[in-house]
C-alpha atoms as a PDB file:
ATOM      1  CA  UNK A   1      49.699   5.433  98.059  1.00  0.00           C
ATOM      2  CA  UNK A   2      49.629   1.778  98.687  1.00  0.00           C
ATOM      3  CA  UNK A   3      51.130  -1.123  97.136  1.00  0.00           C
ATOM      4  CA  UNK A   4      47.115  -2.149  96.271  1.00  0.00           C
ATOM      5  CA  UNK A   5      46.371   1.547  94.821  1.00  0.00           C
ATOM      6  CA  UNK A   6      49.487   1.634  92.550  1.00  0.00           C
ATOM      7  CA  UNK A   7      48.972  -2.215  90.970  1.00  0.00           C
ATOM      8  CA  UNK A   8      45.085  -1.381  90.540  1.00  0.00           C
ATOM      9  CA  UNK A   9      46.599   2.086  88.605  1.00  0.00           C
ATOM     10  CA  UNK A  10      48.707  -0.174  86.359  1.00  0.00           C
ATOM     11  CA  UNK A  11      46.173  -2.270  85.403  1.00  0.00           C
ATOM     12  CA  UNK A  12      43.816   0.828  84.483  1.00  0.00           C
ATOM     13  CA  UNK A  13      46.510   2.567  82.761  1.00  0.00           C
ATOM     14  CA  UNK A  14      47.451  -0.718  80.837  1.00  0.00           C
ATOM     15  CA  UNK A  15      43.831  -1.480  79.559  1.00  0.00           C
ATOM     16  CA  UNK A  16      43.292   1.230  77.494  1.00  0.00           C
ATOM     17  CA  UNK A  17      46.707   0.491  75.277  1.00  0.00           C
ATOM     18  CA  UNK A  18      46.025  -3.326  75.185  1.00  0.00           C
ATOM     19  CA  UNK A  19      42.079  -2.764  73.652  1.00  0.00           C
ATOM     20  CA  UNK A  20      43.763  -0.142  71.242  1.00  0.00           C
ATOM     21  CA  UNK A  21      45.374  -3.475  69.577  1.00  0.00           C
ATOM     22  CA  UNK A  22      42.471  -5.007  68.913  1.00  0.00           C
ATOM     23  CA  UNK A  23      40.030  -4.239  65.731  1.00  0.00           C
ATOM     24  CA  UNK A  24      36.530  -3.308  66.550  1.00  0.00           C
ATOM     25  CA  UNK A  25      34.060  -5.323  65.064  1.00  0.00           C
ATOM     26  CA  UNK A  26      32.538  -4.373  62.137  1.00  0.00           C
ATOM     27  CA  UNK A  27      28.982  -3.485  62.696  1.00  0.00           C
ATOM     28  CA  UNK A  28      28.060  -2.456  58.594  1.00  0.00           C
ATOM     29  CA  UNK A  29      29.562  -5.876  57.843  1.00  0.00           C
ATOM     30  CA  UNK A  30      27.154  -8.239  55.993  1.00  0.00           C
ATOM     31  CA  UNK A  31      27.510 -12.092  57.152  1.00  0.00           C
ATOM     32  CA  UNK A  32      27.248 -15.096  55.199  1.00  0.00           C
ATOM     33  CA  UNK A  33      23.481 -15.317  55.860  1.00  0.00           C
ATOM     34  CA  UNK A  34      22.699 -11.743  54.804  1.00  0.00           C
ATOM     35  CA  UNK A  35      24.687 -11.964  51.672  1.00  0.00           C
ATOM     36  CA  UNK A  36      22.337 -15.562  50.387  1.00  0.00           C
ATOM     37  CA  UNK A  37      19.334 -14.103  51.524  1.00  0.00           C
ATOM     38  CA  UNK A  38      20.516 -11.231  48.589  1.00  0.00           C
ATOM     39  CA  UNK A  39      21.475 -13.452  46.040  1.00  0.00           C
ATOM     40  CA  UNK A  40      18.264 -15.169  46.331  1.00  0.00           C
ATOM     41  CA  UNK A  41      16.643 -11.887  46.250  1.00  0.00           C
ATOM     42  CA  UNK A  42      18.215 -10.750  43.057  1.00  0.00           C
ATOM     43  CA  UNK A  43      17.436 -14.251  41.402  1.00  0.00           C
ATOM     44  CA  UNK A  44      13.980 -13.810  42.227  1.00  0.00           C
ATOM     45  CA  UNK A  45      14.104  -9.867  40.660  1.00  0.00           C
ATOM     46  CA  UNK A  46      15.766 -11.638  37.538  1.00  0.00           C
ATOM     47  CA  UNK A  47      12.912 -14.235  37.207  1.00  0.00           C
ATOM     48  CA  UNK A  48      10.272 -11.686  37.404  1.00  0.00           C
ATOM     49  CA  UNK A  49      12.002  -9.346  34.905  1.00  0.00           C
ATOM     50  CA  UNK A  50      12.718 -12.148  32.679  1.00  0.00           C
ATOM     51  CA  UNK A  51       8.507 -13.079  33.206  1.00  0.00           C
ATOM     52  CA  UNK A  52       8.254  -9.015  32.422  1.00  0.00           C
ATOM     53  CA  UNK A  53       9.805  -9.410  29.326  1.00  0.00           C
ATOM     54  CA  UNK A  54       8.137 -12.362  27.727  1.00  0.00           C
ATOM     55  CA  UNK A  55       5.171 -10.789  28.895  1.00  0.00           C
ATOM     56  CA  UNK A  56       5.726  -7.543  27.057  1.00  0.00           C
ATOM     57  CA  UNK A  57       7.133  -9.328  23.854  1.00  0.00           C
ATOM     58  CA  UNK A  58       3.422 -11.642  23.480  1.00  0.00           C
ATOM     59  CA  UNK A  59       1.741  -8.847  23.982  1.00  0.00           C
ATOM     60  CA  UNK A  60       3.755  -7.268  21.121  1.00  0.00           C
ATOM     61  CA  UNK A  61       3.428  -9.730  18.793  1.00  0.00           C
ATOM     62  CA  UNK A  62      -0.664 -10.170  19.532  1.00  0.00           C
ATOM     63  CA  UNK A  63      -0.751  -6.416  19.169  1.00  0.00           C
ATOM     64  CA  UNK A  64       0.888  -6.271  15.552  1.00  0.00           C
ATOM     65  CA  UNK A  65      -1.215  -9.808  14.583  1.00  0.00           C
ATOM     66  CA  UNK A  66      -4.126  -7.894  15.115  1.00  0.00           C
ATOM     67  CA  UNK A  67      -3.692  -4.912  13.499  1.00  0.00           C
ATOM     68  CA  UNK A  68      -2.716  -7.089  10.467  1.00  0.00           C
ATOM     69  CA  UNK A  69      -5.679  -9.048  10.660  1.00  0.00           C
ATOM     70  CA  UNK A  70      -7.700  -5.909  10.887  1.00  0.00           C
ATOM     71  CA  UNK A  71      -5.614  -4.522   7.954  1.00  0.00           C
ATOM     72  CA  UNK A  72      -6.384  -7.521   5.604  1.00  0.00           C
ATOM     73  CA  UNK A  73     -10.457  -7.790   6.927  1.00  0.00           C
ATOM     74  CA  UNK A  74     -10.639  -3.893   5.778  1.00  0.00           C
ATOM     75  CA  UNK A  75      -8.715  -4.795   2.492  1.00  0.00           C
ATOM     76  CA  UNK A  76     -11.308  -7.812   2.267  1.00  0.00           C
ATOM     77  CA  UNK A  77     -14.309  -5.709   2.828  1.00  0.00           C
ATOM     78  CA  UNK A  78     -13.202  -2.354   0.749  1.00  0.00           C
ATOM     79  CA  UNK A  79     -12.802  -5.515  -1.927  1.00  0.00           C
ATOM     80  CA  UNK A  80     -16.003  -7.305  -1.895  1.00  0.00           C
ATOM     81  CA  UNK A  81     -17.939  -3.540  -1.793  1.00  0.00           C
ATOM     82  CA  UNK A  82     -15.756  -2.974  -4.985  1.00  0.00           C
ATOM     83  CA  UNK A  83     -16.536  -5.663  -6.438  1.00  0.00           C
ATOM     84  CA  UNK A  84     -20.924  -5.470  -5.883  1.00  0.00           C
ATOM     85  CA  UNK A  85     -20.442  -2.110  -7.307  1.00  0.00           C
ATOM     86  CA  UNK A  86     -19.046  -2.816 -10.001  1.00  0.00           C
ATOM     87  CA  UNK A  87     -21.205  -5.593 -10.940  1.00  0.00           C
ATOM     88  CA  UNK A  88     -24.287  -3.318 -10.529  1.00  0.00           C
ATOM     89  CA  UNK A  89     -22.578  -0.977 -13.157  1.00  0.00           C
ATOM     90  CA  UNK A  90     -21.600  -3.330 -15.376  1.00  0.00           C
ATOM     91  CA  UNK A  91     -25.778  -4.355 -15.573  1.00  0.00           C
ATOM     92  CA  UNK A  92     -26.512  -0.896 -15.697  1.00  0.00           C
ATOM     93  CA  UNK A  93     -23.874  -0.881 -19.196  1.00  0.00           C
ATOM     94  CA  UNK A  94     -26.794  -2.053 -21.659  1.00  0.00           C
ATOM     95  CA  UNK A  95     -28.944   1.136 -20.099  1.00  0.00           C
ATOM     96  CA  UNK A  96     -26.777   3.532 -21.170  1.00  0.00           C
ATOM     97  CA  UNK A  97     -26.122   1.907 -24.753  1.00  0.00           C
ATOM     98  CA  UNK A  98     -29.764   2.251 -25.087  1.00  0.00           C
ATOM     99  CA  UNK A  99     -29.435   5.774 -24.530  1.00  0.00           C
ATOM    100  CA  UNK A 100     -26.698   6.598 -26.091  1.00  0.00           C
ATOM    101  CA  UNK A 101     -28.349   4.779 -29.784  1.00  0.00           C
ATOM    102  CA  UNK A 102     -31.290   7.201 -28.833  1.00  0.00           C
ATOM    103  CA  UNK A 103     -29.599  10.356 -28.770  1.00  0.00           C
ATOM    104  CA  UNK A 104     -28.199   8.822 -31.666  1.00  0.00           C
ATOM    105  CA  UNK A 105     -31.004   8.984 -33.646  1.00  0.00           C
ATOM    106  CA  UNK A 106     -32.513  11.728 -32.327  1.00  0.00           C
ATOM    107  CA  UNK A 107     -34.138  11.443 -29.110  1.00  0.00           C
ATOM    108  CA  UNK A 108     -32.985  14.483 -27.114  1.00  0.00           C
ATOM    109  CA  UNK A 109     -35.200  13.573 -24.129  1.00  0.00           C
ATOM    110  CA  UNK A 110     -33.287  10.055 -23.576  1.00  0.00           C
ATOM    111  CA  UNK A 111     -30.154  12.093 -24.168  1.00  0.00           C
ATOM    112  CA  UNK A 112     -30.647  13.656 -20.667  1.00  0.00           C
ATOM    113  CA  UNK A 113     -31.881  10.684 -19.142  1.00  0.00           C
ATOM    114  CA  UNK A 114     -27.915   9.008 -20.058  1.00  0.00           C
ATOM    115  CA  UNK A 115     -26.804  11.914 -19.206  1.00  0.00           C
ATOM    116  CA  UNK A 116     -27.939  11.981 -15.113  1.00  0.00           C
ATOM    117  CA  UNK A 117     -26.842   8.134 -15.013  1.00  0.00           C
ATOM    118  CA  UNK A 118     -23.778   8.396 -16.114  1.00  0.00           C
ATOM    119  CA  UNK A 119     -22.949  11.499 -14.127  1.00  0.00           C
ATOM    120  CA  UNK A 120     -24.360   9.095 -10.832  1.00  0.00           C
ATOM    121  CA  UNK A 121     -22.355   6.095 -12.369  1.00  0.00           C
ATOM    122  CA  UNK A 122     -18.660   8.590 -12.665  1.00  0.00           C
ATOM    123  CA  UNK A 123     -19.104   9.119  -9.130  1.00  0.00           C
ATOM    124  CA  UNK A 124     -19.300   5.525  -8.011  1.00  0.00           C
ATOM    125  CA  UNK A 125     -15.715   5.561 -10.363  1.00  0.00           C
ATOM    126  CA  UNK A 126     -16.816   4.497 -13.904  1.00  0.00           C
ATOM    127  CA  UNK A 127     -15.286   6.835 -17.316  1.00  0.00           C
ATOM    128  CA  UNK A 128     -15.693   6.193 -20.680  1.00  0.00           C
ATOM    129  CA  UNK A 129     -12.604   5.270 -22.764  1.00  0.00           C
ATOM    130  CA  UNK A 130     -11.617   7.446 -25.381  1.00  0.00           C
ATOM    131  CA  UNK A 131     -11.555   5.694 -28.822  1.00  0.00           C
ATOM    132  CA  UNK A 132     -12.508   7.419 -31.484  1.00  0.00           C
ATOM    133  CA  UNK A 133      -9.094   9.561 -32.809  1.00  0.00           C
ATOM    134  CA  UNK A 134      -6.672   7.494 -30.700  1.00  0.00           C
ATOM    135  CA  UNK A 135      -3.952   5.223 -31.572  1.00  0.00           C
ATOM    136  CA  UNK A 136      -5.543   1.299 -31.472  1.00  0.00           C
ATOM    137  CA  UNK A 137      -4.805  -0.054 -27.656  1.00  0.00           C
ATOM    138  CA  UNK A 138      -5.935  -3.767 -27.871  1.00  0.00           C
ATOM    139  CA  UNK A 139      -6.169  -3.949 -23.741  1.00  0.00           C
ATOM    140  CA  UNK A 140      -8.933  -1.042 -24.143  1.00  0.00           C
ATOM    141  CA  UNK A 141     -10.410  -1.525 -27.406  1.00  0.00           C
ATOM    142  CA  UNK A 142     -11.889  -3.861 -29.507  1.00  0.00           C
ATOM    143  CA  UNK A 143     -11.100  -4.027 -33.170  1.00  0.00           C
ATOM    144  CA  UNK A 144     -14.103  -4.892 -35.205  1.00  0.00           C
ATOM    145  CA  UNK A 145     -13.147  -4.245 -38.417  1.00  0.00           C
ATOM    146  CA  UNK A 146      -9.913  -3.143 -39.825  1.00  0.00           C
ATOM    147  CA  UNK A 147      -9.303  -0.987 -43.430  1.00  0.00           C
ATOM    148  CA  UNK A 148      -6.804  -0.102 -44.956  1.00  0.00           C
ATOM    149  CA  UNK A 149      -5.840   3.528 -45.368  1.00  0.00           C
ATOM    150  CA  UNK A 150      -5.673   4.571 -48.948  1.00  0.00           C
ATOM    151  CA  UNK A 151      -2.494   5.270 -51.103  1.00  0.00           C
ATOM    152  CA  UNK A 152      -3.544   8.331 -51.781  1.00  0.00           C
ATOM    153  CA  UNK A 153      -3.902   9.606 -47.988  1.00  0.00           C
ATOM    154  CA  UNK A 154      -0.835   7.656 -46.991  1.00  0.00           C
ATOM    155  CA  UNK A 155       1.308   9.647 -49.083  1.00  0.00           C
ATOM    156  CA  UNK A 156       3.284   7.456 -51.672  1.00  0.00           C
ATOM    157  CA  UNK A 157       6.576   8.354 -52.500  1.00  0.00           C
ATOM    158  CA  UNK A 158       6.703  10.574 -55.616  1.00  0.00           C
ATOM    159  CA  UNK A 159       6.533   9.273 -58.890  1.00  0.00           C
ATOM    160  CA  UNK A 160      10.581   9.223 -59.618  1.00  0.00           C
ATOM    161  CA  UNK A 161      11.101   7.502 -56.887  1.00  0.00           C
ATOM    162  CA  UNK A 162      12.320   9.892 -54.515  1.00  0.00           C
ATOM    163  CA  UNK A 163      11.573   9.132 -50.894  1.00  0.00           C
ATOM    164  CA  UNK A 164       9.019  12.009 -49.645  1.00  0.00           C
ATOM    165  CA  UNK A 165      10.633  14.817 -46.736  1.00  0.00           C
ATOM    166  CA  UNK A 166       8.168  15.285 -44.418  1.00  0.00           C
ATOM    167  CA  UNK A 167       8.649  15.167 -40.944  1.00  0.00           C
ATOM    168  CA  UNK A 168       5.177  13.623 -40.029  1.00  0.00           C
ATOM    169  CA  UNK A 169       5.293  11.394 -42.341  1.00  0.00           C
ATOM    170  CA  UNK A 170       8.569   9.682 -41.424  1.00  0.00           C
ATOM    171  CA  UNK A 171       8.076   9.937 -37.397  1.00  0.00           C
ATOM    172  CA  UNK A 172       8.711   6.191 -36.373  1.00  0.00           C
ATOM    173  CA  UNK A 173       9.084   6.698 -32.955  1.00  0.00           C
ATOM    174  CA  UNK A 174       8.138   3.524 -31.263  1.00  0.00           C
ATOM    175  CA  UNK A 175       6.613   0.676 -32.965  1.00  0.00           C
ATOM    176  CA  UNK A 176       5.826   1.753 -36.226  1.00  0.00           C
ATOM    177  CA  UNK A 177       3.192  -0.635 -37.187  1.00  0.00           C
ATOM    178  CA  UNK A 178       1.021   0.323 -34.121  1.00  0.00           C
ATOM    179  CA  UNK A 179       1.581   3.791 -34.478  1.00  0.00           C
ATOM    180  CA  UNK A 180      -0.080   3.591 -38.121  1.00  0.00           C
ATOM    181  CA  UNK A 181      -2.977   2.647 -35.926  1.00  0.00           C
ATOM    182  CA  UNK A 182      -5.748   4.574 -35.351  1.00  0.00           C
ATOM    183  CA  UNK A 183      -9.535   4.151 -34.193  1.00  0.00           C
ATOM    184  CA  UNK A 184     -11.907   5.659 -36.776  1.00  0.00           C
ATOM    185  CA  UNK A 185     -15.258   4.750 -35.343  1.00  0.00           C
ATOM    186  CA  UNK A 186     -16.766   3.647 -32.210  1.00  0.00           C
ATOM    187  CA  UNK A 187     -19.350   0.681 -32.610  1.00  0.00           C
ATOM    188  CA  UNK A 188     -19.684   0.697 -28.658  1.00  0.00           C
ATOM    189  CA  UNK A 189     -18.563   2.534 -25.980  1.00  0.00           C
ATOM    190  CA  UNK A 190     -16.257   1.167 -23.765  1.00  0.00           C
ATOM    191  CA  UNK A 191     -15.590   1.732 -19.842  1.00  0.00           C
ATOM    192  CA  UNK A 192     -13.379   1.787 -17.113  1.00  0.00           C
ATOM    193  CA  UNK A 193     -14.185   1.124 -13.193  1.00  0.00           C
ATOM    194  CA  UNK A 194     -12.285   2.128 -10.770  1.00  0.00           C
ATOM    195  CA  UNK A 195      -9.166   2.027 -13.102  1.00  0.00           C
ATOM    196  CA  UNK A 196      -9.588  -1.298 -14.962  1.00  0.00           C
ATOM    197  CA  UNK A 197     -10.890  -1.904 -18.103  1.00  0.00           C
ATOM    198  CA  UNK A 198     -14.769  -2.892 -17.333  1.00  0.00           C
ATOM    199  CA  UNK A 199     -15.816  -3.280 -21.027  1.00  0.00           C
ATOM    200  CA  UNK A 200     -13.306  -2.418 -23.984  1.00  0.00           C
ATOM    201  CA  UNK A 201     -14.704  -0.171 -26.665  1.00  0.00           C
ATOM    202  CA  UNK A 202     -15.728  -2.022 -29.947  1.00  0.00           C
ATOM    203  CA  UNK A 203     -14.094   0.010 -32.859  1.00  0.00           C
ATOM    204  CA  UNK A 204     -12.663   0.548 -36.585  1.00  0.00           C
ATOM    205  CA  UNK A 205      -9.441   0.565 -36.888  1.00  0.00           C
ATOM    206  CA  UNK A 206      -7.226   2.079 -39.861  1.00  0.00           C
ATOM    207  CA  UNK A 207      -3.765   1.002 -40.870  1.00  0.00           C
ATOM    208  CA  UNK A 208      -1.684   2.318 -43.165  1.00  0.00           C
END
């Protein structure tokens, strides 16, 4: 082998070992202009979701202002239609007075005629108050005149002056005065519509 050959040989050998030293260059790297081009990227996906978001929350809010505007215009309407029907009923009040004072006296043939329009009236929602037998309620009834019950049927004490025993007679539950009380008559029927007192009943009342 020549002196050329074996310095050519060394340098061969020698290259290998000195490119071992060095680091390759990394390929997967990102460089500086990669890595701004994805932080403006990811602003621009946090603008948009931020836009998403306000988005979503007006529609939200104009979503639930609606259905409560719906909710109050159907609370409105059901009103108002409440409130035509019962003023038709409440006209339609001295038409069955009239026939209830004709069955009154007599007049079996009105009697049914009262009869069909208050059965059309109960479904629309008006009832009769009860009166007659019942302890005096001054938001449903209307005392006309008032009496006085007599001694005799109030039960005075005996004549020695011994307090009387029984039960019914002493029950005070409540306020006494207005459980002493009671409707004797009715002068006038009186109605409820649709759960409030339309017309109160005009009555008698006895205390005692």
């Amino acid at each position: 082998m020549s002196e050329t050959e074996a310095e050519l040989d060394g340098e061969l050998d020698a290259a290998p070992t000195e490119a071992a030293g060095e680091s390759p260059p990394a390929l997967d790297e990102p460089g500086l202009d990669d890595l701004a081009e994805r932080a403006d990227l990811q602003s621009q996906l946090d603008e948009v979701t931020a836009e998403r978001d306000d988005y979503l929350d007006q529609l939200q809010r104009q979503r639930a202002e609606f259905q409560n505007f719906r909710k109050r215009v159907e609370a409105d309407r059901r009103q108002q239609v409440s409130a035509g029907v019962s003023r038709l009923v409440e006209s339609l009040l001295p038409v069955l007075d009239g026939c209830d004072a004709a069955t009154a006296q007599g007049h079996s043939e009105v009697a049914a005629v009262g009869q069909s329009l208050m059965v059309a009236l109960g479904k629309a929602g008006l009832e009769r108050i009860d009166a007659v037998g019942e302890p005096f309620d001054p938001t449903q009834h209307e005392a006309v005149t008032i009496e006085e019950t007599p001694a005799a049927e109030a039960g005075e004490p005996a004549s020695d002056g011994a307090p009387e025993t029984d039960g019914a007679a002493g029950d005070t539950d409540g306020d006494p005065a207005a459980s002493r009380q009671l409707v004797t008559a009715e002068l006038r029927s009186g109605f409820r519509f649709d759960g409030r007192v339309l017309r109160a009943a005009m009555v008698k009342v006895r205390t005692g």
